[in-house]
Structures are given as structure tokens and as C-alpha cells.
N, C-alpha and C. Protein backbone atom coordinates (compact mmCIF):
# COMPACT_ATOMS: atom_id res chain seq x y z
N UNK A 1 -55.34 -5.27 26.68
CA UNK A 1 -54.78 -6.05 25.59
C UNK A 1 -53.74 -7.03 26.13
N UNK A 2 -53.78 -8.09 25.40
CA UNK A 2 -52.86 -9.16 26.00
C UNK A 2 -51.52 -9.41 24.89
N UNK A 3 -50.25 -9.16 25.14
CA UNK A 3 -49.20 -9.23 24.04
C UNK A 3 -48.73 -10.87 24.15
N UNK A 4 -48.81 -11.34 23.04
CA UNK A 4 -48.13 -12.82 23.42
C UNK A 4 -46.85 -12.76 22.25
N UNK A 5 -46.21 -13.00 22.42
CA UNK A 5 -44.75 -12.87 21.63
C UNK A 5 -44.38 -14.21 21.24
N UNK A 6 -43.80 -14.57 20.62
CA UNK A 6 -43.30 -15.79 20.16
C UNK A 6 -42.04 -15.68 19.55
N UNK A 7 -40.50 -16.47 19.85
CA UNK A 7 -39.45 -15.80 20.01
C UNK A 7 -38.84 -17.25 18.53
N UNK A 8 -38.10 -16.24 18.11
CA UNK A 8 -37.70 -16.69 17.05
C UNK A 8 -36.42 -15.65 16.12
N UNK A 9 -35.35 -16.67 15.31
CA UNK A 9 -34.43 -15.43 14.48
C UNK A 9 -35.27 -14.96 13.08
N UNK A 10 -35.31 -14.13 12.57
CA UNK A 10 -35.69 -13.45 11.21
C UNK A 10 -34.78 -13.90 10.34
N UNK A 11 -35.22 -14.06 9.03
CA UNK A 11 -34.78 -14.14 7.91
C UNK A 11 -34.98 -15.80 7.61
N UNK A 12 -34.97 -16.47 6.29
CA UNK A 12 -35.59 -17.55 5.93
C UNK A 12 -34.59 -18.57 6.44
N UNK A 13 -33.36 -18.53 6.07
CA UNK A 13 -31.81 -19.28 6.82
C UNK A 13 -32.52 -19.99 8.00
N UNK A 14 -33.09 -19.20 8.84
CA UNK A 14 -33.53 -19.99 10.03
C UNK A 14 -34.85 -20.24 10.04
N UNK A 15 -35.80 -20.64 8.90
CA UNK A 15 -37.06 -21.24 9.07
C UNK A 15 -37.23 -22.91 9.15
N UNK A 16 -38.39 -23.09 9.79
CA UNK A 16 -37.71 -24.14 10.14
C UNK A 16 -37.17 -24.94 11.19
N UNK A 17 -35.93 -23.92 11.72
CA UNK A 17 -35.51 -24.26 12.65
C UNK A 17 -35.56 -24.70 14.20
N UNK A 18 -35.40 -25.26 14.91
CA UNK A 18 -35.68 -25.41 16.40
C UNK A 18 -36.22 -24.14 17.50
N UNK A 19 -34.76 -23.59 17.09
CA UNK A 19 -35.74 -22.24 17.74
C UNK A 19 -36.68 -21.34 17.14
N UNK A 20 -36.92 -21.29 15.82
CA UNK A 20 -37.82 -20.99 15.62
C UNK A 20 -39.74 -21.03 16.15
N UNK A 21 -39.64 -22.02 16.86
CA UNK A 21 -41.11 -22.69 17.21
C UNK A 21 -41.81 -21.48 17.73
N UNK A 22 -41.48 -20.59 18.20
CA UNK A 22 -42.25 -19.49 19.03
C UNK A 22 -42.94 -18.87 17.88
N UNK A 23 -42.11 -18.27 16.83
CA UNK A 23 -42.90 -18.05 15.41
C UNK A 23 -43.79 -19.19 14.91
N UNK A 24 -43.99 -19.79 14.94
CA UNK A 24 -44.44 -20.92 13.85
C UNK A 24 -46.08 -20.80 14.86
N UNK A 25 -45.76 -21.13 16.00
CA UNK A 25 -47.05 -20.72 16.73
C UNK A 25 -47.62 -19.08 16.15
N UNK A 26 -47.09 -18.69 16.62
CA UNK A 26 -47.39 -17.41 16.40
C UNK A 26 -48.39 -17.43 15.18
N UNK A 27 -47.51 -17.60 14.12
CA UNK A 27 -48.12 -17.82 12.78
C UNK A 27 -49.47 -18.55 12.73
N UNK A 28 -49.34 -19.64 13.20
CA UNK A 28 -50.74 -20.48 13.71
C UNK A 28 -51.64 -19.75 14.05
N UNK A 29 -51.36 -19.49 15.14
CA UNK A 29 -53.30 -18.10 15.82
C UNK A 29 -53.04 -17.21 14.79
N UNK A 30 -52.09 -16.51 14.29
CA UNK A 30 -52.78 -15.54 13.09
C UNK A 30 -53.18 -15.89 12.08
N UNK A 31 -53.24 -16.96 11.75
CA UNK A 31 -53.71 -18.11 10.65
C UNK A 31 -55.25 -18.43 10.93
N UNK A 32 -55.12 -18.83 12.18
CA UNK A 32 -56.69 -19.23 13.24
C UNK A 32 -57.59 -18.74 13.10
N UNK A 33 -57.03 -16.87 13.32
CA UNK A 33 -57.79 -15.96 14.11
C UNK A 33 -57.77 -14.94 12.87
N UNK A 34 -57.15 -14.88 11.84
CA UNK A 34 -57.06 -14.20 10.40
C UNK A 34 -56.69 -12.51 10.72
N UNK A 35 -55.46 -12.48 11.59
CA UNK A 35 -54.69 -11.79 11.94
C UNK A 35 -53.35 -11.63 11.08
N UNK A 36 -53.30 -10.14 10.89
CA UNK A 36 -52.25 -9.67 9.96
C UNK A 36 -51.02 -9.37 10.52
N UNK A 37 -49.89 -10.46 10.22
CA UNK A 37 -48.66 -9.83 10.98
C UNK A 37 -47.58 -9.07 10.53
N UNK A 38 -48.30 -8.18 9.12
CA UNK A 38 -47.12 -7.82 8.64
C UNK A 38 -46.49 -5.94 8.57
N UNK A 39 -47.20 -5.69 10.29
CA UNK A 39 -46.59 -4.02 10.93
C UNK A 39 -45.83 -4.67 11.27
N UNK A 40 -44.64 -4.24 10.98
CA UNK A 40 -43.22 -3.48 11.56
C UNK A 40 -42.76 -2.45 12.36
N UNK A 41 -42.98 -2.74 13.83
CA UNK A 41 -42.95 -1.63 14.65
C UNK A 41 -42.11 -2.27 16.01
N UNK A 42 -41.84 -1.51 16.80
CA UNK A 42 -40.74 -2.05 18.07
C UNK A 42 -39.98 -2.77 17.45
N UNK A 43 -39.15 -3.39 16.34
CA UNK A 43 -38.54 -3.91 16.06
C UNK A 43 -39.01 -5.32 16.35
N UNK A 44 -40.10 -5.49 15.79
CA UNK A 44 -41.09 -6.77 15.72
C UNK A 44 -41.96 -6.39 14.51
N UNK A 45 -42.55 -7.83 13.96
CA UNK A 45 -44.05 -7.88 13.42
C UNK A 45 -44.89 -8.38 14.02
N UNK A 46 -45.61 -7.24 14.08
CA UNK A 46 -47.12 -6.90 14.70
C UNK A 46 -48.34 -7.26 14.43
N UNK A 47 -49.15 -7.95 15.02
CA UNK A 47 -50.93 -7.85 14.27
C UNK A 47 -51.48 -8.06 15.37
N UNK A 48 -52.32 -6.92 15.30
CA UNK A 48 -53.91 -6.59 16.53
C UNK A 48 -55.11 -7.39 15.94
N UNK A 49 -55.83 -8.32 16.82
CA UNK A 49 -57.01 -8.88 16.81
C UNK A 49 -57.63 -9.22 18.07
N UNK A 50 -57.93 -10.33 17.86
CA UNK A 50 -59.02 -10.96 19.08
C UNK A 50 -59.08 -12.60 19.12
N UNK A 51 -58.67 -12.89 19.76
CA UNK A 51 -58.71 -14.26 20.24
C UNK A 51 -59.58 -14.83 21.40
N UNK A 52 -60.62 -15.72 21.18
CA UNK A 52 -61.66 -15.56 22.68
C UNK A 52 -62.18 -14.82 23.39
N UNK A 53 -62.53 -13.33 22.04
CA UNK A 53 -63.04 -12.32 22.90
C UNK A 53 -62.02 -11.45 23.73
N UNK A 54 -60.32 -11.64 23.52
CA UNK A 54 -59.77 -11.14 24.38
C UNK A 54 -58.97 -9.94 23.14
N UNK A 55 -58.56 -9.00 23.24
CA UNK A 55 -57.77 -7.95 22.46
C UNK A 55 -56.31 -8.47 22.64
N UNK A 56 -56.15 -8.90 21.57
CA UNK A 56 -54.50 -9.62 21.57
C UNK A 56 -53.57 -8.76 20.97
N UNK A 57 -52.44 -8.70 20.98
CA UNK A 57 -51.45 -8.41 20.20
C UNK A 57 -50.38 -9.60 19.64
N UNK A 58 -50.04 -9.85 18.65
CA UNK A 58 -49.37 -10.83 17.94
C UNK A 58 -47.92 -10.40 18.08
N UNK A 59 -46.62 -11.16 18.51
CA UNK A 59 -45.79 -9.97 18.22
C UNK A 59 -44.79 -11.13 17.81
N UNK A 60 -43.75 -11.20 16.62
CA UNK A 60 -42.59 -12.09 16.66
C UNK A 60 -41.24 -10.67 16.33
N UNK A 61 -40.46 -11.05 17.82
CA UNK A 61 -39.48 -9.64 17.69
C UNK A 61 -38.37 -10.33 16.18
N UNK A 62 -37.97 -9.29 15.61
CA UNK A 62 -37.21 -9.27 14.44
C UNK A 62 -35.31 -9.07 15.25
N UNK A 63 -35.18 -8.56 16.21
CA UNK A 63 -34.26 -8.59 16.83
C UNK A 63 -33.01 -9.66 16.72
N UNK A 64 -33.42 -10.39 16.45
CA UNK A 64 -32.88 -12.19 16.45
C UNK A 64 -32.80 -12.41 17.96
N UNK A 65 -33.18 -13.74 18.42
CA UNK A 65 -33.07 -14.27 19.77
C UNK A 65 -32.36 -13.84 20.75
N UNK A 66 -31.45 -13.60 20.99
CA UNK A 66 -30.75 -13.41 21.61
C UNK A 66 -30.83 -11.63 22.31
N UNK A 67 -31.57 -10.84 21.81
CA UNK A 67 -32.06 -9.67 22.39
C UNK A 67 -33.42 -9.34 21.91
N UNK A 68 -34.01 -10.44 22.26
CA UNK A 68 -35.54 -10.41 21.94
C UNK A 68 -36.41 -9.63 23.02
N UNK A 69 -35.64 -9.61 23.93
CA UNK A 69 -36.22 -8.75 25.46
C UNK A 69 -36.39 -7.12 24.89
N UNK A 70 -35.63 -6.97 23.97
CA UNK A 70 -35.53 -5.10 23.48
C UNK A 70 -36.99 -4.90 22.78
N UNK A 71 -37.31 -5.61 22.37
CA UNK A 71 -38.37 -5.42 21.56
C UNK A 71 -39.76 -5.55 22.26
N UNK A 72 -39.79 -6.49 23.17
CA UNK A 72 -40.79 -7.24 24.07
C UNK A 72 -40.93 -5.71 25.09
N UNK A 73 -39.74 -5.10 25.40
CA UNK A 73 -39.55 -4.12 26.38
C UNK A 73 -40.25 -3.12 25.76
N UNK A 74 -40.18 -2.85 24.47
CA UNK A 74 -40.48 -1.28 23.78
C UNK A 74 -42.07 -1.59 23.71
N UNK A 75 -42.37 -2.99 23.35
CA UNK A 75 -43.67 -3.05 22.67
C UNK A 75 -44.70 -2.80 24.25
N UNK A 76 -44.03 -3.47 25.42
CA UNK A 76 -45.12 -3.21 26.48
C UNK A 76 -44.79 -2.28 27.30
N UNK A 77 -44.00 -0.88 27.27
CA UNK A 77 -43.64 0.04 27.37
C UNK A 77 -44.83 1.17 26.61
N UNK A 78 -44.66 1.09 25.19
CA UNK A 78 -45.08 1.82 24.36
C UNK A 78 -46.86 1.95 24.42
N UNK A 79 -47.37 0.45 24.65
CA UNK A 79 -48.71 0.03 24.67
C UNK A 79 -49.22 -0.24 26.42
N UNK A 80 -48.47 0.34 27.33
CA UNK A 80 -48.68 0.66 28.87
C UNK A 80 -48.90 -0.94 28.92
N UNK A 81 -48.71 -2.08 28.69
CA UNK A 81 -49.36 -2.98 29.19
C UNK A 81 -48.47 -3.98 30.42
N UNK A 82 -49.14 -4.54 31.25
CA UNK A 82 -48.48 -4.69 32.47
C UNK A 82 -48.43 -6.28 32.18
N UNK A 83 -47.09 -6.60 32.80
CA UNK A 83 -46.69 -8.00 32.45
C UNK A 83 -47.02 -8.98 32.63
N UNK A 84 -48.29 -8.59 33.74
CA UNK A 84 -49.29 -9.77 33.93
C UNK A 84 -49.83 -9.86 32.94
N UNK A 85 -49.97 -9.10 31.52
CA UNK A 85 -50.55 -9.31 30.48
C UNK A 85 -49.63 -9.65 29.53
N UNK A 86 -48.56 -10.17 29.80
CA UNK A 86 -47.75 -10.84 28.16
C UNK A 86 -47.24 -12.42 28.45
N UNK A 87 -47.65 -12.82 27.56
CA UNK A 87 -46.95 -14.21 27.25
C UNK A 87 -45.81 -14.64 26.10
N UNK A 88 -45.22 -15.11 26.59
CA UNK A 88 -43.91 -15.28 25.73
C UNK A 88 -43.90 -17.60 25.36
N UNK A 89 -43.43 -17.50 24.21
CA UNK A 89 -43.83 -19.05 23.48
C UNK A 89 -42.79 -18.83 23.00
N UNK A 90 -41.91 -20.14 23.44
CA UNK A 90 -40.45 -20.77 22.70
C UNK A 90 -40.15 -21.79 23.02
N UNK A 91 -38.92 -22.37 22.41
CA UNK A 91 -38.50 -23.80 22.14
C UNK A 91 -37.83 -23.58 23.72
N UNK A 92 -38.16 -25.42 23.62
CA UNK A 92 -37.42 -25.80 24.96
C UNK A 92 -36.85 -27.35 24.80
N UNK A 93 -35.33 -26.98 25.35
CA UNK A 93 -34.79 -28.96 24.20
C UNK A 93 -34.86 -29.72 26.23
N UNK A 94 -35.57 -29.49 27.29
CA UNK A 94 -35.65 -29.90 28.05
C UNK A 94 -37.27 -30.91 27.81
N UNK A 95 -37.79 -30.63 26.88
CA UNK A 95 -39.12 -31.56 26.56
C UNK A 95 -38.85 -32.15 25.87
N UNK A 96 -39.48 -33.21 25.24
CA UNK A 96 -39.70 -34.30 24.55
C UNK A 96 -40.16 -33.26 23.59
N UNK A 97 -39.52 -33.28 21.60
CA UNK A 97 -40.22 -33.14 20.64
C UNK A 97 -41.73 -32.88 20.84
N UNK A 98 -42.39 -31.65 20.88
CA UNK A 98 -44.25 -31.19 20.67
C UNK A 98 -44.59 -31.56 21.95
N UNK A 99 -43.64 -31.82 23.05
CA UNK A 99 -44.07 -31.48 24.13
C UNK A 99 -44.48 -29.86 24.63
N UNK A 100 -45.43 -29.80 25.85
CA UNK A 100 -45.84 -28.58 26.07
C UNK A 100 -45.61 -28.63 27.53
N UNK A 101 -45.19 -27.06 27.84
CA UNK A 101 -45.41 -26.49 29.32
C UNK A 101 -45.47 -25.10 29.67
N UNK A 102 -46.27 -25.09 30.14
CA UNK A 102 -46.57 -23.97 30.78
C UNK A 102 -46.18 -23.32 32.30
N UNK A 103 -45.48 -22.22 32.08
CA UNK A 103 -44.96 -21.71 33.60
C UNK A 103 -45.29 -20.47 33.65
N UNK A 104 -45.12 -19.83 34.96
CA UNK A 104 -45.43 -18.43 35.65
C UNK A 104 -44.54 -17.86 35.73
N UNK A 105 -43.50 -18.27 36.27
CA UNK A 105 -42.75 -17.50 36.46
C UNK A 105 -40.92 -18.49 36.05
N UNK A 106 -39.69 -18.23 36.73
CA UNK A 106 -38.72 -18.39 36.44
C UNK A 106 -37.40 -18.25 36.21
N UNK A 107 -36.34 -19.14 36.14
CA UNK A 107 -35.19 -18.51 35.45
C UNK A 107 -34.98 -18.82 34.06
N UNK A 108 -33.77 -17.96 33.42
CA UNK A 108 -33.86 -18.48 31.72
C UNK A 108 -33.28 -19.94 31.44
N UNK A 109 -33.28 -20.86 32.60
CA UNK A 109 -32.77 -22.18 32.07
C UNK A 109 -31.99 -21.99 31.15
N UNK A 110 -31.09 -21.39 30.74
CA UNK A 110 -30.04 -21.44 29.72
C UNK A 110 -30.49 -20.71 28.21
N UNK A 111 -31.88 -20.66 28.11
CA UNK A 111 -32.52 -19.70 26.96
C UNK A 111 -32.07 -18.57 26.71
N UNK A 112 -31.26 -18.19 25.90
CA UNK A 112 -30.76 -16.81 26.05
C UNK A 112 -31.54 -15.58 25.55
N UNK A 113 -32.68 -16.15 24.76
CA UNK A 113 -33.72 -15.25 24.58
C UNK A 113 -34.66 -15.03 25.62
N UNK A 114 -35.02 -16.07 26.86
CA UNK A 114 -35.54 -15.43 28.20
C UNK A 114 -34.54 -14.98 28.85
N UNK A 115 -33.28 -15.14 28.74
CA UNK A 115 -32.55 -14.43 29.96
C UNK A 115 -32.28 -12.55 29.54
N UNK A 116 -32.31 -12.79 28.19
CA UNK A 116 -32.77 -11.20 27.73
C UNK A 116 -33.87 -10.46 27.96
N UNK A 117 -34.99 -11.37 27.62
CA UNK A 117 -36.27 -10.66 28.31
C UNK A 117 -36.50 -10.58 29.92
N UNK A 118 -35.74 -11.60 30.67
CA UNK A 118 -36.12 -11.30 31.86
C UNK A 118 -34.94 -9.87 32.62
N UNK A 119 -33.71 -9.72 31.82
CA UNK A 119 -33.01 -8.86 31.57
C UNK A 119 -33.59 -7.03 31.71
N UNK A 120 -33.88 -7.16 30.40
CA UNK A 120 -35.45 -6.23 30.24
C UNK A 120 -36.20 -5.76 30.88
N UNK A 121 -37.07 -6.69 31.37
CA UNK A 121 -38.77 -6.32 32.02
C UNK A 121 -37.74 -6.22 33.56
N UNK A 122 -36.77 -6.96 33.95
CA UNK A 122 -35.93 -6.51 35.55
C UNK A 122 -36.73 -7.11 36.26
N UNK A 123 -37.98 -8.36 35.85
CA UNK A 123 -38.75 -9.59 36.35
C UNK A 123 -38.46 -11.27 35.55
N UNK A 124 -38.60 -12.17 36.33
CA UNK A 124 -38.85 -13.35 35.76
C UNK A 124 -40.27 -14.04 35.91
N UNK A 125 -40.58 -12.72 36.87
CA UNK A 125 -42.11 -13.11 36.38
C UNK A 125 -43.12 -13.15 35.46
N UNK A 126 -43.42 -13.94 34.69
CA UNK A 126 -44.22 -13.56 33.31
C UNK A 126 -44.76 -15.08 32.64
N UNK A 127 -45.87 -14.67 31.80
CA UNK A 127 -46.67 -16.17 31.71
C UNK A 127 -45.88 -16.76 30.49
N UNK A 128 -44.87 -18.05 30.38
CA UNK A 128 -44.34 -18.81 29.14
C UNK A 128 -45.22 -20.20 28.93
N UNK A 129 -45.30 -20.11 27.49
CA UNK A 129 -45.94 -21.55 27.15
C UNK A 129 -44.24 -21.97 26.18
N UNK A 130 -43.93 -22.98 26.70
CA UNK A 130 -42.30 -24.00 26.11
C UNK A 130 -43.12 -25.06 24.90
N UNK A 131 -42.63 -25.08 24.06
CA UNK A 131 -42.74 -26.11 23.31
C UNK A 131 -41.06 -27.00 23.02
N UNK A 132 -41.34 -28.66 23.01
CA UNK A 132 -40.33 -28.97 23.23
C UNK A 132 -39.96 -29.68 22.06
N UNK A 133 -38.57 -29.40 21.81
CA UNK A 133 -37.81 -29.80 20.68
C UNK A 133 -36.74 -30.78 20.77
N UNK A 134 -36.98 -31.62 22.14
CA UNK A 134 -35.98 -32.48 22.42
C UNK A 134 -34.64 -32.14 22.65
N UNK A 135 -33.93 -33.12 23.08
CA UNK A 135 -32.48 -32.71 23.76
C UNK A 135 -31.70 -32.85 22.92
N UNK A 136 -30.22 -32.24 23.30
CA UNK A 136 -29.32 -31.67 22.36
C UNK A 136 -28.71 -33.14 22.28
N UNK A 137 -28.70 -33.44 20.95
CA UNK A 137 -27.71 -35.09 21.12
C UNK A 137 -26.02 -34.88 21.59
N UNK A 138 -25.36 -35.72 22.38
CA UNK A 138 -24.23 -35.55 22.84
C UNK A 138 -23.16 -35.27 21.81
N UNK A 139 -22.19 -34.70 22.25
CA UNK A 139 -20.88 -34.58 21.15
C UNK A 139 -21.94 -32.79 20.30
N UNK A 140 -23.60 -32.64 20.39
CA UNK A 140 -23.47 -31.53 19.19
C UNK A 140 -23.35 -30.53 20.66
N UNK A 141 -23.02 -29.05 19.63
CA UNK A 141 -23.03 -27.42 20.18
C UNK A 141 -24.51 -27.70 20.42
N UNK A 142 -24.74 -26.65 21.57
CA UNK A 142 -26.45 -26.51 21.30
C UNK A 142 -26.68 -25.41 20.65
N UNK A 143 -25.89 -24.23 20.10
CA UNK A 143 -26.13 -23.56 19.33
C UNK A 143 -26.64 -24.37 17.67
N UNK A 144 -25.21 -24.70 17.54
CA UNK A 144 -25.93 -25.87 16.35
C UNK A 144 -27.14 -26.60 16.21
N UNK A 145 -27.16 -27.28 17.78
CA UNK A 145 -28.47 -28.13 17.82
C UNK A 145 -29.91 -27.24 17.80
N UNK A 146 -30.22 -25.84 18.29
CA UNK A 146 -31.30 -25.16 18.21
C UNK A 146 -31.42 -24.01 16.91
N UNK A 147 -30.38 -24.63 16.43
CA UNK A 147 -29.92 -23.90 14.47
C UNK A 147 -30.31 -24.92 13.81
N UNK A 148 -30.82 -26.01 14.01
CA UNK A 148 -30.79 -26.95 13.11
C UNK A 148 -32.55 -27.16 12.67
N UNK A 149 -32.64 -27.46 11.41
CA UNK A 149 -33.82 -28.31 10.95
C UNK A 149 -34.81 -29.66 11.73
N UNK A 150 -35.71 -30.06 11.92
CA UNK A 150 -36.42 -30.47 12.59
C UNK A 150 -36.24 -32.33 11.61
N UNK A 151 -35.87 -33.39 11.76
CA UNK A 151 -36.22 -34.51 10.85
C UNK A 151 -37.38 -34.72 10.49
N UNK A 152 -38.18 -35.57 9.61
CA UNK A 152 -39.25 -36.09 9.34
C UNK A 152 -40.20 -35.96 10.48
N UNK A 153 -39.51 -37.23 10.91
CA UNK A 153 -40.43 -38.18 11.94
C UNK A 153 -40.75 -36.64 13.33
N UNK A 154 -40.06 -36.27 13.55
CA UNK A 154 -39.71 -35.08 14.53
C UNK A 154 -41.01 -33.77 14.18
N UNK A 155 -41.12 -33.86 12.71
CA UNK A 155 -41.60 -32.44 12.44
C UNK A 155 -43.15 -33.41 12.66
N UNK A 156 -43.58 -34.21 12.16
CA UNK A 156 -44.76 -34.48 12.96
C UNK A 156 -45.36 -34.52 14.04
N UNK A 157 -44.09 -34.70 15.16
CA UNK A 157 -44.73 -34.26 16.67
C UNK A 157 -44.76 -32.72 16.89
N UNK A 158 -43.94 -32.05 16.37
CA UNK A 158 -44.08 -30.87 16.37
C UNK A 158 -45.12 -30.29 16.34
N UNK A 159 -46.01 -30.68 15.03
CA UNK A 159 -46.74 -29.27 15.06
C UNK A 159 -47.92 -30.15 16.10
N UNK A 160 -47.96 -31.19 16.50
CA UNK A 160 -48.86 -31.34 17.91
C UNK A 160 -48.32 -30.61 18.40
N UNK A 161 -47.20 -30.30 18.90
CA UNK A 161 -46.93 -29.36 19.79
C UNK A 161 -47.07 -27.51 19.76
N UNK A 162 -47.28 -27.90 18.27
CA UNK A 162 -48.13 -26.21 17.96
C UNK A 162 -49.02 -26.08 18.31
N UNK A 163 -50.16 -27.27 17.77
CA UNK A 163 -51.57 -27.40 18.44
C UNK A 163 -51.38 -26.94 19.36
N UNK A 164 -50.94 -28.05 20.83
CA UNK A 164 -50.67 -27.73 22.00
C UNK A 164 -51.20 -25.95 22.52
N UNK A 165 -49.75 -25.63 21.79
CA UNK A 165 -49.80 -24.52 22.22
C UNK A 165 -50.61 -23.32 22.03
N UNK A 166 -51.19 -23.36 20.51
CA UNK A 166 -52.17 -22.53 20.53
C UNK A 166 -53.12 -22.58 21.09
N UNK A 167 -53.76 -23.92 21.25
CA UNK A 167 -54.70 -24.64 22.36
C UNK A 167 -54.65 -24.17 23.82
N UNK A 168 -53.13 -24.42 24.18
CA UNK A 168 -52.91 -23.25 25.51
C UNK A 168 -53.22 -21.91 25.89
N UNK A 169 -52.77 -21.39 24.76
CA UNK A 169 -53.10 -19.84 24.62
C UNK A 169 -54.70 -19.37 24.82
N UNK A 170 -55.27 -20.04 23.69
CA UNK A 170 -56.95 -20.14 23.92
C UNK A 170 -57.45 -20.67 25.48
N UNK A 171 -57.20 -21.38 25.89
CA UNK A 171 -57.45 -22.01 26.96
C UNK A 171 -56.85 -20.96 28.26
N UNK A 172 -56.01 -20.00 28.28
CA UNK A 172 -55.85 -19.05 29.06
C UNK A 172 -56.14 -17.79 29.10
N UNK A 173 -56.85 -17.56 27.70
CA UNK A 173 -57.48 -16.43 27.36
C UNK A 173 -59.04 -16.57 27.76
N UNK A 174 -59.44 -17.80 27.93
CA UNK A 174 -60.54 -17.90 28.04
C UNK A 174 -61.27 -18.87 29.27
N UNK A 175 -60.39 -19.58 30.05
CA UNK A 175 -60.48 -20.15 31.56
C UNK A 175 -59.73 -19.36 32.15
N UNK A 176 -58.50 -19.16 32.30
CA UNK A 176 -57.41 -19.08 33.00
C UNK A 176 -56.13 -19.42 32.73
N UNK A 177 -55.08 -18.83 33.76
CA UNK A 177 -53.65 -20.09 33.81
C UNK A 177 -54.01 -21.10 34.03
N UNK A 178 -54.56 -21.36 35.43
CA UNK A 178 -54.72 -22.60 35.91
C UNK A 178 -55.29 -23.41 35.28
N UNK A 179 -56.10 -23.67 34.58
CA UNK A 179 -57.22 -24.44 33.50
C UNK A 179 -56.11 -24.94 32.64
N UNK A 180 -55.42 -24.43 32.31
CA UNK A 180 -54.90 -24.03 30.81
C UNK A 180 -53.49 -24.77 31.41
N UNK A 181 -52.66 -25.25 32.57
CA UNK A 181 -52.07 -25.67 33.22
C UNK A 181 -52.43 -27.33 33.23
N UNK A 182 -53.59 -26.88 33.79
CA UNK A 182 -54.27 -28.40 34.09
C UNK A 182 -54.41 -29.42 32.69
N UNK A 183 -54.63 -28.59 31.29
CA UNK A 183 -54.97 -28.87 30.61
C UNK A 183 -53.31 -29.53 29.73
N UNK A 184 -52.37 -28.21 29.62
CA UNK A 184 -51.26 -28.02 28.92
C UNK A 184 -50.21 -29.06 29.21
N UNK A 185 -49.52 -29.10 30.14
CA UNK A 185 -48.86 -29.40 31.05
C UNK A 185 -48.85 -31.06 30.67
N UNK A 186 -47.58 -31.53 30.72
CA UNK A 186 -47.80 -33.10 30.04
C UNK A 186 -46.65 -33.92 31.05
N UNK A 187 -46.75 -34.79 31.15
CA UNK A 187 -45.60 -35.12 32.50
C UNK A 187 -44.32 -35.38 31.43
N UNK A 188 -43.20 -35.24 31.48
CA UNK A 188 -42.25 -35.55 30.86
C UNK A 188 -42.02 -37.05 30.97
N UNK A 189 -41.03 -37.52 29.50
CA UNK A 189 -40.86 -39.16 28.95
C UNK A 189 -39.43 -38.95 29.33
């Protein structure tokens, strides 16, 4: 089984929001793939299906961001699965708005929801697809700035960048990383 997580805070206050994007994907393939995400277990919502023939697990931890690794930890703990089998999908304000990238491995670049999971698993090795939400404008917090609502013009590149990413996901479930690299992967503006 392959766990792909998508990192995001709970509760409606933050829908919407920048960091939210890991959910919103999420939501997407269970939308796609007509996957139910509404078990409550590891301190996540859960839904088991199949994506490209592959046995997926859906997971958006309920934790809120910032100790999203606790949940990610219990769920591939609990379900023996080895970390070459999880992917983790979140905002990244180092891309261009619905930009996409894909990495192997890493540090948390300042993400404090990967620096928890890599915290966790006691690796930074692990497969991330970034979707990008653009840079923090000068003078804001970036707490503020990845708390904030998406503009108009903004939320239209976005959900290309959902595409993107679910597109990624499929494309690595069913070529490879590398394919799915070749494919994902956009040169930065």
C-alpha cells in the first residue's frame, strides 16, 4: 500500500488557505478515484482505494501542521509500511502560484510541517510533490502569509497546480519517480 498524505490545518477557519493545498489535492484523487475520506483514525482522515491499480491510502493528518509528522508516524507504523512507500503533498511559497515539484529526498526548507515529519520518521528521505503558492510579499509574517486566502487571479493557477499534482501522483504510481519528475517538475519564473 502506498500512503500519500497531504498536509494541511483542520477546521473551516483555514479552508482555503495557502497551506492548506496538500488537502485540497488530497480531496481531488478522492474525488477522481471516489474514495471516502471520512475514517478518523491516527489522528487523520482516512480513505483506502486504488489509484492506477496501486492500493493507496488517502491520509490528511487532523493534527494541525505543525505536528503533522505524529500522525504520518502512527499511520505508517500501524500499517508496517516502509517510507519508500509514502508521499507527502504541500504548499511551497518558494514556487510560482500552481507551480509543481517533485523531490526525494531533503531538508524542511523552513516547512514546519516537514521538519516535523522528518522529525518523526528520524529520515528526510521520502517522496514530496510541493505545490507552489508564491512568495511571501515583503513587510508580511509568513505565518500570516501561509494563513491567508488565495486572490482571484491566484486561485486560478492554483488548482493547475492541483491538476499538476494529482497528475504527479498518477504518473508515479504508474511509471515511476523518474517519469513523473520528467514530467512534474517545471523550471522556476
Amino acid at each position: 500500500m502506498i500512503v500519500i498524505a497531504g498536509l494541511g490545518n483542520p477546521g473551516s477557519k483555514y479552508e482555503g488557505t495557502k497551506h492548506n493545498v496538500g488537502f485540497r489535492v488530497i480531496d481531488k484523487l478522492a474525488d477522481d478515484y471516489n474514495i471516502s475520506m471520512t475514517k478518523l483514525k491516527h489522528k487523520a482522515f482516512i480513505g483506502e482505494g486504488s489509484i492506477k491499480n496501486k492500493k493507496v491510502m488517502l491520509v490528511k493528518p487532523q493534527t494541525y501542521m505543525n505536528l503533522s509528522g505524529e500522525s504520518i508516524r502512527e499511520i505508517l507504523n500501524f500499517y508496517k509500511i516502509p517510507v519508500e512507500d509514502f508521499i507527502v503533498i504541500y504548499d511551497d511559497i518558494s514556487l510560482p502560484v500552481g507551480g509543481t515539484r517533485i523531490r526525494e529526498k531533503g531538508s524542511a526548507g523552513g516547512h514546519n510541517g516537514i521538519k516535523n515529519i522528518i522529525s518523526q520518521l528520524g529520515t528526510d528521505v521520502f517522496l514530496r510533490i510541493k505545490v507552489g503558492v508564491g512568495e511571501k510579499p515583503a513587510g508580511w509574517d509568513l505565518a500570516d502569509y501561509v494563513l491567508s486566502k488565495f486572490s482571484k487571479d491566484d486561485e486560478a493557477a492554483l488548482v493547475g497546480g492541483i491538476d499538476r499534482a494529482v497528475s504527479a501522483v498518477e504518473i508515479i504510481l504508474s511509471e515511476g519517480v523518474k517519469e513523473a519528475m520528467n514530467k512534474t517538475n517545471q523550471k522556476l519564473r
